[in-house]
C-alpha atoms as a PDB file:
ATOM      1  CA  UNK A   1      24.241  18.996 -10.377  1.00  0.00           C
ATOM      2  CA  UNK A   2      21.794  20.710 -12.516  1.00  0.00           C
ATOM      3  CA  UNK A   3      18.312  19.015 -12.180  1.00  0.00           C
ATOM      4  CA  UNK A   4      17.356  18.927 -15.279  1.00  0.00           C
ATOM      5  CA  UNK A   5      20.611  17.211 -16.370  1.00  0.00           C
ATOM      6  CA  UNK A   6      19.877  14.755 -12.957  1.00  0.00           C
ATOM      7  CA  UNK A   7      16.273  14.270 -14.201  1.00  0.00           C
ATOM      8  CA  UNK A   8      17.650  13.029 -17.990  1.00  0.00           C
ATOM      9  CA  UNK A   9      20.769  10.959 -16.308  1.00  0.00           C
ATOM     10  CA  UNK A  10      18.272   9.091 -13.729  1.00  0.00           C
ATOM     11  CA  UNK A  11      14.909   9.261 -15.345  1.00  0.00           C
ATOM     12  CA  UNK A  12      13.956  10.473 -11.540  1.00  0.00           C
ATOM     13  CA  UNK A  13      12.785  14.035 -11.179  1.00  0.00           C
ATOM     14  CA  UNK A  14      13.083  14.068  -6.686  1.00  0.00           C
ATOM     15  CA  UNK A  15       9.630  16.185  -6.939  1.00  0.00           C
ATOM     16  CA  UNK A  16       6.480  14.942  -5.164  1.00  0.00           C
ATOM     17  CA  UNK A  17       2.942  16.647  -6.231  1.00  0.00           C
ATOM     18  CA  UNK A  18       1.145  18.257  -3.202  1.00  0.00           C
ATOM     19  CA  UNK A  19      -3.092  18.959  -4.170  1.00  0.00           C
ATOM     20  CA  UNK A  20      -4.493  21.183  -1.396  1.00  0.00           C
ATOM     21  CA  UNK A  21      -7.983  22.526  -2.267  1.00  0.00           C
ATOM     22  CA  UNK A  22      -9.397  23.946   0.847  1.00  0.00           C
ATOM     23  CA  UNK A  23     -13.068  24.364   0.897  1.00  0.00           C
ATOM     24  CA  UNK A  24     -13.267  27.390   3.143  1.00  0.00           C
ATOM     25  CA  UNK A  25     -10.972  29.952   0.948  1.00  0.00           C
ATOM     26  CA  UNK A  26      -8.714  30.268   3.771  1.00  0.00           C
ATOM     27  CA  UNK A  27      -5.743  28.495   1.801  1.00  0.00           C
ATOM     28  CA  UNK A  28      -2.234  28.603   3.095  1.00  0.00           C
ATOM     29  CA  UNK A  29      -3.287  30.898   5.850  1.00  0.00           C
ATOM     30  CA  UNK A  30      -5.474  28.150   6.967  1.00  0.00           C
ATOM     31  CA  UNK A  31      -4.018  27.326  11.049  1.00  0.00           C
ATOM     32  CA  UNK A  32      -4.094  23.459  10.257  1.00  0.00           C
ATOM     33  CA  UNK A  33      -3.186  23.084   6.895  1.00  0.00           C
ATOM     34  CA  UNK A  34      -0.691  25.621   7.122  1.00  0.00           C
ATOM     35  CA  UNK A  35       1.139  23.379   9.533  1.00  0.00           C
ATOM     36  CA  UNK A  36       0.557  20.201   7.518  1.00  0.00           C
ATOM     37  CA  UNK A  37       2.356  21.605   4.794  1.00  0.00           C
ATOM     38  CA  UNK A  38       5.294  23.054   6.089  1.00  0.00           C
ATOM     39  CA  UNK A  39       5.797  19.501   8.301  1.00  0.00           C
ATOM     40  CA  UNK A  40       5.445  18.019   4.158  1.00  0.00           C
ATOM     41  CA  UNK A  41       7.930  20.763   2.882  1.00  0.00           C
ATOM     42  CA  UNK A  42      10.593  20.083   5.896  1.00  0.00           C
ATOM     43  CA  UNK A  43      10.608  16.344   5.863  1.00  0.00           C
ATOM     44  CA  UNK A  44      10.829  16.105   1.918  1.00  0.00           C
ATOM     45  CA  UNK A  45      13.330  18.726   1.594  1.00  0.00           C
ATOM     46  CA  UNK A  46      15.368  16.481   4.258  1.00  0.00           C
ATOM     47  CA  UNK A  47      15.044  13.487   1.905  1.00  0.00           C
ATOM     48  CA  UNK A  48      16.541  15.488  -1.414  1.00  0.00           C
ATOM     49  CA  UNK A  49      12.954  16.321  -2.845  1.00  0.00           C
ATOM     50  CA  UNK A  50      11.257  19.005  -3.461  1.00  0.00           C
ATOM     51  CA  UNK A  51       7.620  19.756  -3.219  1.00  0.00           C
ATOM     52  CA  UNK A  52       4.935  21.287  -5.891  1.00  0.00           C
ATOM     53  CA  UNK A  53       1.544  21.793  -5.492  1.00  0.00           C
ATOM     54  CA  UNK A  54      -1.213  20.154  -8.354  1.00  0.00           C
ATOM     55  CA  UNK A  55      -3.188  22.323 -10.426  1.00  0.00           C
ATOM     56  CA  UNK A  56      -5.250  21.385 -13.424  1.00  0.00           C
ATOM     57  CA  UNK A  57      -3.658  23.974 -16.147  1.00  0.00           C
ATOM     58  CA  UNK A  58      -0.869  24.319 -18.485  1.00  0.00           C
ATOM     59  CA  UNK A  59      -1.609  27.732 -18.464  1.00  0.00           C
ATOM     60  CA  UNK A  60      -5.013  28.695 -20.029  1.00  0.00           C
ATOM     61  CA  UNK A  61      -5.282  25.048 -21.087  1.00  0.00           C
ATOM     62  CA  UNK A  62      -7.617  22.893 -18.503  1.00  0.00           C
ATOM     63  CA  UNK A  63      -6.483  19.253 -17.947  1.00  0.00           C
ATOM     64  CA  UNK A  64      -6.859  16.435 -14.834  1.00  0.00           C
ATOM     65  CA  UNK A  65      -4.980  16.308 -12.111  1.00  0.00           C
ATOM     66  CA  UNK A  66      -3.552  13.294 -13.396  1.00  0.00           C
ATOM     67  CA  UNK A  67      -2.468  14.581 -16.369  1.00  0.00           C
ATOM     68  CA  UNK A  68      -0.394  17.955 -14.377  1.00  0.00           C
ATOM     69  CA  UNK A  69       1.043  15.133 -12.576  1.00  0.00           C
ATOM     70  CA  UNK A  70       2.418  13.314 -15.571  1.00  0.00           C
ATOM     71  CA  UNK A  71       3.315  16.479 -17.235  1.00  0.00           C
ATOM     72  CA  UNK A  72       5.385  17.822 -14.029  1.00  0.00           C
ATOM     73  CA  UNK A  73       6.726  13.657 -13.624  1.00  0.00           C
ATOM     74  CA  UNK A  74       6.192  13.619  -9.771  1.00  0.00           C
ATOM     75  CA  UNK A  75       7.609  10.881  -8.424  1.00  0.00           C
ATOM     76  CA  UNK A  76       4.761  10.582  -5.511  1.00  0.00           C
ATOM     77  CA  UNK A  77       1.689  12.663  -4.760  1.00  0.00           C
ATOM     78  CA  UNK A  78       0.342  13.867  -1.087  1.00  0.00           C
ATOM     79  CA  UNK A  79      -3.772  14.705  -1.107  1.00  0.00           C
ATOM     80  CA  UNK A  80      -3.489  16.956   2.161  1.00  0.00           C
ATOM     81  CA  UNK A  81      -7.237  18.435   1.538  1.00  0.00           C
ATOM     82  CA  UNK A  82      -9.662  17.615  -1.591  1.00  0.00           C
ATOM     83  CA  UNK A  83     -13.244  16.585  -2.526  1.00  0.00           C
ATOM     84  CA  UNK A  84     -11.853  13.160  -2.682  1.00  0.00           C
ATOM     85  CA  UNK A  85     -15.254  12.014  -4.243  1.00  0.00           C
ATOM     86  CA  UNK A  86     -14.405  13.891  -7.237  1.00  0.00           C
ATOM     87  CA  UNK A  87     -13.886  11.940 -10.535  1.00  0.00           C
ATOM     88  CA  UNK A  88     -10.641  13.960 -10.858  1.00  0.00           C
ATOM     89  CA  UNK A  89      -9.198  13.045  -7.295  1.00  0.00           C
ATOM     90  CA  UNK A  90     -10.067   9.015  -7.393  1.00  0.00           C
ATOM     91  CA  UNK A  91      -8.151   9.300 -10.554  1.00  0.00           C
ATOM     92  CA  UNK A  92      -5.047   9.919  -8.869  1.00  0.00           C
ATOM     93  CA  UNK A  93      -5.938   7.967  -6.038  1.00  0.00           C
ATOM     94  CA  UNK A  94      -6.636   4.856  -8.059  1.00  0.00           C
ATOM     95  CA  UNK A  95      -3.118   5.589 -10.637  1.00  0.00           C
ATOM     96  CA  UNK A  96       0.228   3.892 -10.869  1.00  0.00           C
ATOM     97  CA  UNK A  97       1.285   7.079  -8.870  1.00  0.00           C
ATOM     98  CA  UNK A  98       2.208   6.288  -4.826  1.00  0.00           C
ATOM     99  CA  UNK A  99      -0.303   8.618  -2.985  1.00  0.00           C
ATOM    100  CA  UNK A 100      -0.243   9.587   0.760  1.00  0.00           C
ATOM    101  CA  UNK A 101      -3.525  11.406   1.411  1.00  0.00           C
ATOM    102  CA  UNK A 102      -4.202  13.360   4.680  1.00  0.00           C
ATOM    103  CA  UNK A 103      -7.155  12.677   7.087  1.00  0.00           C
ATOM    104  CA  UNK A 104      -9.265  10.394   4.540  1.00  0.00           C
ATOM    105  CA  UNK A 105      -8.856   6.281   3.978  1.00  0.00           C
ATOM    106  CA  UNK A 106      -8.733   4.639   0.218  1.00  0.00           C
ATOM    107  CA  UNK A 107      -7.964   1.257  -0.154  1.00  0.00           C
ATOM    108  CA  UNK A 108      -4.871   2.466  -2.464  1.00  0.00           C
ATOM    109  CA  UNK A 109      -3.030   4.923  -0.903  1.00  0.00           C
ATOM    110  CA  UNK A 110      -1.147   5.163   2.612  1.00  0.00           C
ATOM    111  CA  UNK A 111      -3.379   7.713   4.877  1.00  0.00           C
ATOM    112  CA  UNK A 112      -2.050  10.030   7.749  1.00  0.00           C
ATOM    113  CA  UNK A 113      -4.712  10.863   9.686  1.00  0.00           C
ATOM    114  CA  UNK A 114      -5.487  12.608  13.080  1.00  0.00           C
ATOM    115  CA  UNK A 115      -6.854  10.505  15.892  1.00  0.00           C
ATOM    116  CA  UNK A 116     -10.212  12.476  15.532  1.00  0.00           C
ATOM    117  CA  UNK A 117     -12.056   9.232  17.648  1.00  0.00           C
ATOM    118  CA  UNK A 118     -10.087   9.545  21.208  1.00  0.00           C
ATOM    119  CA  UNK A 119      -9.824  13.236  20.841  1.00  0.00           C
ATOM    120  CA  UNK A 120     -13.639  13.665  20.293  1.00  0.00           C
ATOM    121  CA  UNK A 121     -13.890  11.162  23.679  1.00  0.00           C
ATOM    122  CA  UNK A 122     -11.037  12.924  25.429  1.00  0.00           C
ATOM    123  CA  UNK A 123     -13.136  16.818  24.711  1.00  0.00           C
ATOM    124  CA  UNK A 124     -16.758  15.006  26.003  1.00  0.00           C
ATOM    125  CA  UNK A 125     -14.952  12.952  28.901  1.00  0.00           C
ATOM    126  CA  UNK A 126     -13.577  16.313  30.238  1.00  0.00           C
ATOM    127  CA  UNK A 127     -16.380  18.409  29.535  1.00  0.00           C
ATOM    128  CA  UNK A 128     -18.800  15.179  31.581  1.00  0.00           C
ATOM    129  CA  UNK A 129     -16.069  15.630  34.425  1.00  0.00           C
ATOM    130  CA  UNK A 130     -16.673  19.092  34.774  1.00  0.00           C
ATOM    131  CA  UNK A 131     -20.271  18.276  35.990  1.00  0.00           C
ATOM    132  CA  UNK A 132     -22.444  19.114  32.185  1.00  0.00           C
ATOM    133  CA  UNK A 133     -24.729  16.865  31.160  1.00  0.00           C
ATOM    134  CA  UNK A 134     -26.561  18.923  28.642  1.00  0.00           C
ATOM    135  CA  UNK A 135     -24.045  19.015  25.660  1.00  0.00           C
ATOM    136  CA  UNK A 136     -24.455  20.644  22.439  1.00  0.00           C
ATOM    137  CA  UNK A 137     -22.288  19.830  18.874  1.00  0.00           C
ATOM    138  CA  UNK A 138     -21.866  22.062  16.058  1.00  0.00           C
ATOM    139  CA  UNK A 139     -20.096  19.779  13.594  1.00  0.00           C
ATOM    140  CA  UNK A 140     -18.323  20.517  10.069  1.00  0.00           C
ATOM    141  CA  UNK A 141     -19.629  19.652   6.655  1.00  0.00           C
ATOM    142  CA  UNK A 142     -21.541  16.255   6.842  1.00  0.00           C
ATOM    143  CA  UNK A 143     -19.372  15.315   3.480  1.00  0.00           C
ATOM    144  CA  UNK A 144     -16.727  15.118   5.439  1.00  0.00           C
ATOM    145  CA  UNK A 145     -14.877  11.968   6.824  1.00  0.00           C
ATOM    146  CA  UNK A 146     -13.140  14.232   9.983  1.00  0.00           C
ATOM    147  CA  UNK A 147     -16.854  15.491  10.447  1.00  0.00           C
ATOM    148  CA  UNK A 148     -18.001  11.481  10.463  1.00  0.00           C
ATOM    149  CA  UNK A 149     -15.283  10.301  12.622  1.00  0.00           C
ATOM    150  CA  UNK A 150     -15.975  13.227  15.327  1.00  0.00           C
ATOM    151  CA  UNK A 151     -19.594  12.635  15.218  1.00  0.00           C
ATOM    152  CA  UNK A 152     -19.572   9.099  15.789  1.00  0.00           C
ATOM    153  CA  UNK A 153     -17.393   9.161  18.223  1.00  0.00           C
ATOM    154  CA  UNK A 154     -19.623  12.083  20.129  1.00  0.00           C
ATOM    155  CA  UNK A 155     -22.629   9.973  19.698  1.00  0.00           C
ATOM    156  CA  UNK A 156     -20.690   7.021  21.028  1.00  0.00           C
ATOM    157  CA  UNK A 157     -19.282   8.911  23.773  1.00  0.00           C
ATOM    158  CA  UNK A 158     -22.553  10.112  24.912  1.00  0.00           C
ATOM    159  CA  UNK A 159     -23.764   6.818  24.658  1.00  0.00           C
ATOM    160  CA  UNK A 160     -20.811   5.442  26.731  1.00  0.00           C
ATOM    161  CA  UNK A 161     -21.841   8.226  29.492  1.00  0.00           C
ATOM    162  CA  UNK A 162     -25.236   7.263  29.435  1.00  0.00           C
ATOM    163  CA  UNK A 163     -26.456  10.846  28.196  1.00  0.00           C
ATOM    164  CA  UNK A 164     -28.985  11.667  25.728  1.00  0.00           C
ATOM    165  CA  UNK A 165     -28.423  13.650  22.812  1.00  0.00           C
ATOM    166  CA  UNK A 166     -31.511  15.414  22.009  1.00  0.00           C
ATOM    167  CA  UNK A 167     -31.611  16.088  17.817  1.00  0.00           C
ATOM    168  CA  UNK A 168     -32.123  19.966  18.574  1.00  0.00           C
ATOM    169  CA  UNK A 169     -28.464  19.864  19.673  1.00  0.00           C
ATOM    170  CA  UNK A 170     -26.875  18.651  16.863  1.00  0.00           C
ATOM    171  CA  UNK A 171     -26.002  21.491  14.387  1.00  0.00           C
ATOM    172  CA  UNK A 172     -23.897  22.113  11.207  1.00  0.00           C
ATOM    173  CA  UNK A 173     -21.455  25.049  10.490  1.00  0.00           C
ATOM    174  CA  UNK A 174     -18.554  24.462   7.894  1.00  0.00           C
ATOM    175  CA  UNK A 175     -15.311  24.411   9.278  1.00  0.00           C
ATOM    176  CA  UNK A 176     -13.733  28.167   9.860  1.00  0.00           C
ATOM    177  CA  UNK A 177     -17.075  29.645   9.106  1.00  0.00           C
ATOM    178  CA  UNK A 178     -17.726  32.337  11.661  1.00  0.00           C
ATOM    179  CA  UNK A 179     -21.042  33.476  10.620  1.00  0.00           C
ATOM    180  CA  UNK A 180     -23.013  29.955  10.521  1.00  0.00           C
ATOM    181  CA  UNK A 181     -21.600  29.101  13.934  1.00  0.00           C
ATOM    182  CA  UNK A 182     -22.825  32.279  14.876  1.00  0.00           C
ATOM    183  CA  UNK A 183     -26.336  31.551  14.132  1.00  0.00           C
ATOM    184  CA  UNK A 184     -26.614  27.997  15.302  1.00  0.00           C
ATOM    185  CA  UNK A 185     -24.854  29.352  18.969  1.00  0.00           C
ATOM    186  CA  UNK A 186     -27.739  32.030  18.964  1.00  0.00           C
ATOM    187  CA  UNK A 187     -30.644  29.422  18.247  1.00  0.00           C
ATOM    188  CA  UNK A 188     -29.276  26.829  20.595  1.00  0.00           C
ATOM    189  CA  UNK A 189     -29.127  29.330  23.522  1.00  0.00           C
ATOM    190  CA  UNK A 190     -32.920  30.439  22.703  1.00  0.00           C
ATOM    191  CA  UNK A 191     -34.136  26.758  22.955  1.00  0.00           C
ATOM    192  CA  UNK A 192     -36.567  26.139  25.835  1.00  0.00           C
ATOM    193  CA  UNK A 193     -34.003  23.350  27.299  1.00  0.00           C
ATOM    194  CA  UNK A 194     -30.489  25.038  26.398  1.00  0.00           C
ATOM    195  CA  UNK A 195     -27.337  23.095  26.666  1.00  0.00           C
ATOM    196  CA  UNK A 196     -24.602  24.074  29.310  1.00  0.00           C
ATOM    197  CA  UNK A 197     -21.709  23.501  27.160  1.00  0.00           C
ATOM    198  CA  UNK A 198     -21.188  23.767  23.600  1.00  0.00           C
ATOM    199  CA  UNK A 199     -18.606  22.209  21.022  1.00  0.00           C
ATOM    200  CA  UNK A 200     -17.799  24.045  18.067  1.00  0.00           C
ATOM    201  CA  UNK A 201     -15.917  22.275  14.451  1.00  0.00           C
ATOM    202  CA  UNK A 202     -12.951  24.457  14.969  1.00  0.00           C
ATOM    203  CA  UNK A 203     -11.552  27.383  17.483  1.00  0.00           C
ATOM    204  CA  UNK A 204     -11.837  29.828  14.383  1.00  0.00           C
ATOM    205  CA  UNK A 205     -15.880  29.525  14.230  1.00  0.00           C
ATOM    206  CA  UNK A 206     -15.762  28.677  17.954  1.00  0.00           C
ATOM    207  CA  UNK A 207     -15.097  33.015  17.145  1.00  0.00           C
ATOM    208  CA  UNK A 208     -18.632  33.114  15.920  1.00  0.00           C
ATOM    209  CA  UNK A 209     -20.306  31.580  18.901  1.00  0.00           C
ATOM    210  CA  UNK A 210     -18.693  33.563  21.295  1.00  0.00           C
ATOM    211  CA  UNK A 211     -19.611  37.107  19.963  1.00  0.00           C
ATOM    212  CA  UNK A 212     -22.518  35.434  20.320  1.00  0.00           C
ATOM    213  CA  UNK A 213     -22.655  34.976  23.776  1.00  0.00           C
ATOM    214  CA  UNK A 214     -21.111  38.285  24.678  1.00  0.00           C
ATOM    215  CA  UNK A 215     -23.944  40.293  22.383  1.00  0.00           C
ATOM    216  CA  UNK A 216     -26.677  38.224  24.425  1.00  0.00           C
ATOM    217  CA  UNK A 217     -25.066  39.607  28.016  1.00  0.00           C
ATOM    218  CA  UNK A 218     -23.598  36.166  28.874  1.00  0.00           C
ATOM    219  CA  UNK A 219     -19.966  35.179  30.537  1.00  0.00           C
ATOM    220  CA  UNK A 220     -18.009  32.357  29.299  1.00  0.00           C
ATOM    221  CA  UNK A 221     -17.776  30.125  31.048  1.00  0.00           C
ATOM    222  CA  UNK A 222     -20.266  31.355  34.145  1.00  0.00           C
ATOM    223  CA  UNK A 223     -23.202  31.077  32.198  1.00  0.00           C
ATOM    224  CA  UNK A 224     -22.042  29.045  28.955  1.00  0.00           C
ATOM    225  CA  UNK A 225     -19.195  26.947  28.513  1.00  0.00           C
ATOM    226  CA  UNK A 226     -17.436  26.510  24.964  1.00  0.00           C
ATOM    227  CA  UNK A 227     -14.895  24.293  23.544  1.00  0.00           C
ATOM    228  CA  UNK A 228     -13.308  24.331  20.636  1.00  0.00           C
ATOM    229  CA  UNK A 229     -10.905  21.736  17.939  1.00  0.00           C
ATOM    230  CA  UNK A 230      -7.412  22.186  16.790  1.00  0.00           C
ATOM    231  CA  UNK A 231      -5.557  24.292  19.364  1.00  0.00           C
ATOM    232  CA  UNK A 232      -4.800  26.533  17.351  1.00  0.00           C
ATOM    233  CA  UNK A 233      -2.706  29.653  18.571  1.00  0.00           C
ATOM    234  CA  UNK A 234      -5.487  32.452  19.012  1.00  0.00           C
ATOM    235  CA  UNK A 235      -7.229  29.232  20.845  1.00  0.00           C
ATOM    236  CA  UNK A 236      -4.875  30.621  23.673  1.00  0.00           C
ATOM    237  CA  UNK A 237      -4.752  34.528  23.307  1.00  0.00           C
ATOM    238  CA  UNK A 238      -8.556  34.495  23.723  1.00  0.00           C
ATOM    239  CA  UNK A 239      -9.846  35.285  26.899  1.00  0.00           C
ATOM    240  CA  UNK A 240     -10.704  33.001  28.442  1.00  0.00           C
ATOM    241  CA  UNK A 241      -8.355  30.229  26.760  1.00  0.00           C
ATOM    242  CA  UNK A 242     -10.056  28.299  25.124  1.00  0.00           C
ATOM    243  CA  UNK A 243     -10.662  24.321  25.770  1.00  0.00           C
ATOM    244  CA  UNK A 244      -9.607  22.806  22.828  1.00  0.00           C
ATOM    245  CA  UNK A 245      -7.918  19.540  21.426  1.00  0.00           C
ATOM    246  CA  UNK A 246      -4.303  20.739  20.005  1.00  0.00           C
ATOM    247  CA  UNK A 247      -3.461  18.674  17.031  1.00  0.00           C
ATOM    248  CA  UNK A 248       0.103  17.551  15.924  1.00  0.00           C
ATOM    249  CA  UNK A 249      -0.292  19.167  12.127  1.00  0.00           C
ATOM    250  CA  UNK A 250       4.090  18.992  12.087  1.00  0.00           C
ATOM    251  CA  UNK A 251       4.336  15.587  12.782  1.00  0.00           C
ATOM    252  CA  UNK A 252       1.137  14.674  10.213  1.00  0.00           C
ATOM    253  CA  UNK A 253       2.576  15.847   7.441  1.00  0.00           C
ATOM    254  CA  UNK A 254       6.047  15.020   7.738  1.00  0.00           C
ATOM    255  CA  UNK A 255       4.780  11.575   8.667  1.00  0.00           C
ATOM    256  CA  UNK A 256       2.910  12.065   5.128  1.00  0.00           C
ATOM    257  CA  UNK A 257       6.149  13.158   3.570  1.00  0.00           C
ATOM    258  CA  UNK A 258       8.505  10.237   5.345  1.00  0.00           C
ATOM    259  CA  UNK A 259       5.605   7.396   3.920  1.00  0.00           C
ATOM    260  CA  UNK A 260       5.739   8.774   0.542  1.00  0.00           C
ATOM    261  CA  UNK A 261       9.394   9.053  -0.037  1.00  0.00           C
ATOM    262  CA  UNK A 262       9.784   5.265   1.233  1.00  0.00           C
ATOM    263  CA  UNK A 263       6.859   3.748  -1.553  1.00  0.00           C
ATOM    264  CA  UNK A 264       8.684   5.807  -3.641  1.00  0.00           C
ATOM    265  CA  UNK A 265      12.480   4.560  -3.024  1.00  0.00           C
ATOM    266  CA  UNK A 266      11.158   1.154  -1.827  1.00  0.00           C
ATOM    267  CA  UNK A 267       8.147  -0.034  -3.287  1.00  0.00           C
ATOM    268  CA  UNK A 268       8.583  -3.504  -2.785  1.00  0.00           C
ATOM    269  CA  UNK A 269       8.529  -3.284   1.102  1.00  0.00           C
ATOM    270  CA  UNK A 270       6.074  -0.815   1.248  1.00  0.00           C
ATOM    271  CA  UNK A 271       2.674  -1.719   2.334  1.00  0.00           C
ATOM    272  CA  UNK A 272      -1.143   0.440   2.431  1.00  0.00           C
ATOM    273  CA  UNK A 273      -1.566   1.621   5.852  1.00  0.00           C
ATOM    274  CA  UNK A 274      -3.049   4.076   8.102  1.00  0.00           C
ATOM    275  CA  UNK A 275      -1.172   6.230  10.083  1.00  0.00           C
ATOM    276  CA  UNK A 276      -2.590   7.409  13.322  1.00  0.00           C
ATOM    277  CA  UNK A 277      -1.245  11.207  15.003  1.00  0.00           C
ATOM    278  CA  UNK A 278      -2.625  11.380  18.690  1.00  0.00           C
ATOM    279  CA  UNK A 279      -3.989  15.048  19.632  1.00  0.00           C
ATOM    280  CA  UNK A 280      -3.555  16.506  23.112  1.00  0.00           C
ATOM    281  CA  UNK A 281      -6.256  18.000  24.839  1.00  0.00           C
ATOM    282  CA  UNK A 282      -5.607  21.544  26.271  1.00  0.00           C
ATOM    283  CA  UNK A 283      -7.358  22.054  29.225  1.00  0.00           C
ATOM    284  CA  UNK A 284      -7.925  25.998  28.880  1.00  0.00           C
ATOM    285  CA  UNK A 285     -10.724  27.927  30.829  1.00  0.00           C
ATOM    286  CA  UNK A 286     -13.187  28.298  28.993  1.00  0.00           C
ATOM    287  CA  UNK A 287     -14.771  24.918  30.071  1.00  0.00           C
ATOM    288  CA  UNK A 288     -16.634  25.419  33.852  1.00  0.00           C
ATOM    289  CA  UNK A 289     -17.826  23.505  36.458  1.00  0.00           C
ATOM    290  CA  UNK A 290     -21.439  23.169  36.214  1.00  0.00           C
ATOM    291  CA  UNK A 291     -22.879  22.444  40.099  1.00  0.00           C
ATOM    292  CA  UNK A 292     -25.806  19.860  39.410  1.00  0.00           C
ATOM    293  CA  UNK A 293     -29.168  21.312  40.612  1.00  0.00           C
END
């Protein structure tokens, strides 16, 4: 049937909004989101839907989000990535619409979310197994709640292993950036007490640190050991592999698709909840053992 004809008949239009702003500039070429998107696009498609992505245009002419999605009438709305303290996000997030949103908890809206907790623990457990004790983190934005679930669970780790984290060890990079992860690996490794193994926000600026450690004469992991976040697939054409937690971006965001479609056909039995995707760790060798002197 022709969907605009549908759309009149049933007062339904079977499309769901999609925002993605990623911070990095990467967009859809972007490992994770990449993934989270096509699981979206697969599972909806299953369901009859179809999926468009939020802008705020018509055209030259600037409007909200919430008004594109009025304008387009989506049915539902998945945030996969956003500055979800924005005026113009909380909008949606607080409307009449149903909203999924990926990897961040509102009160209003379903979330999907990686386990970023037990696969912080599961990284540090294995890297504590392999005999380091002096373990460096080079987190993502601070802004971000991934960034404040993996750091609290680090600290808490740490804690739990009765290690100290000394503040000189704790550094920033944004996620994906090569360059800033570059600079923080080269000041860590010139502190007077440097760490053994170091953590990285991602496996693409994991990238940065290692050039790194090759320019300064060092082997990975002989004389540094690095691991990395996402398990992404150049995590394992590197040499060596890289140690890395592999995360299950398919099953997030058709998870994200399946929740929205139900609010959306069955409101009444739907409740707010939060969706948890386990990670697997991957092993890799670019984690060594460290012999306690």
């Amino acid at each position: 049937p022709n969907a605009a004809a549908r759309a009149l008949k049933t007062n339904r239009s079977y499309n769901v909004g999609v925002l993605f702003q990623e911070e990095a500039g990467s967009g859809l070429t972007h490992e994770y989101f990449s993934g989270v998107l096509n699981g979206i696009k697969v599972q909806a498609e299953k369901m009859g839907y179809d999926v468009t992505f939020i802008n705020n245009s018509y055209g030259v002419k600037k409007t909200s989000f919430f008004e594109h999605c009025r304008y387009r009438n989506f049915e539902g709305i998945v945030i996969v990535c956003a500055d979800f303290a924005s005026q113009g996000v909380l909008e949606l997030m607080n409307s009449a619409f149903p909203v999924v949103t990926i990897d961040y908890t509102h009160y209003n809206c379903t979330a999907v979310c990686s386990n970023n907790v037990k696969g912080m623990e599961e990284l540090l457990k294995y890297i504590y197994k392999k005999g380091h004790r002096k373990i460096a983190y080079i987190h993502g934005q601070k802004n971000s709640n991934v960034t404040r679930e993996r750091l609290t669970s680090f600290y808490r780790t740490m804690d739990e292993l009765g290690l100290e984290v000394p503040d000189e060890y704790i550094r920033t990079a944004d996620y994906l950036e090569t360059k800033e992860a570059a600079r923080q690996t080269r000041e860590l490794l010139n502190l007077a007490d440097v760490p053994t193994c170091i953590i990285y926000p991602d496996d693409t600026a994991l990238i940065g640190g290692r050039n790194v450690i090759i320019e300064m004469g060092l082997r990975i992991p002989r004389d540094i050991s690095v691991a990395g976040y996402d398990g992404t697939r150049i995590s394992q054409l590197l040499h060596p592999k890289l140690t890395t937690i592999r995360q299950n971006t398919e099953l997030i965001g058709s998870e994200a698709a399946k929740r929205l479609i139900g609010t959306i056909e069955k409101p009444r039995t739907t409740l707010v909840e939060r969706v948890v995707i386990e990670g697997s760790l991957v092993p890799g060798q670019s984690v060594g053992k460290f012999l306690q002197k």
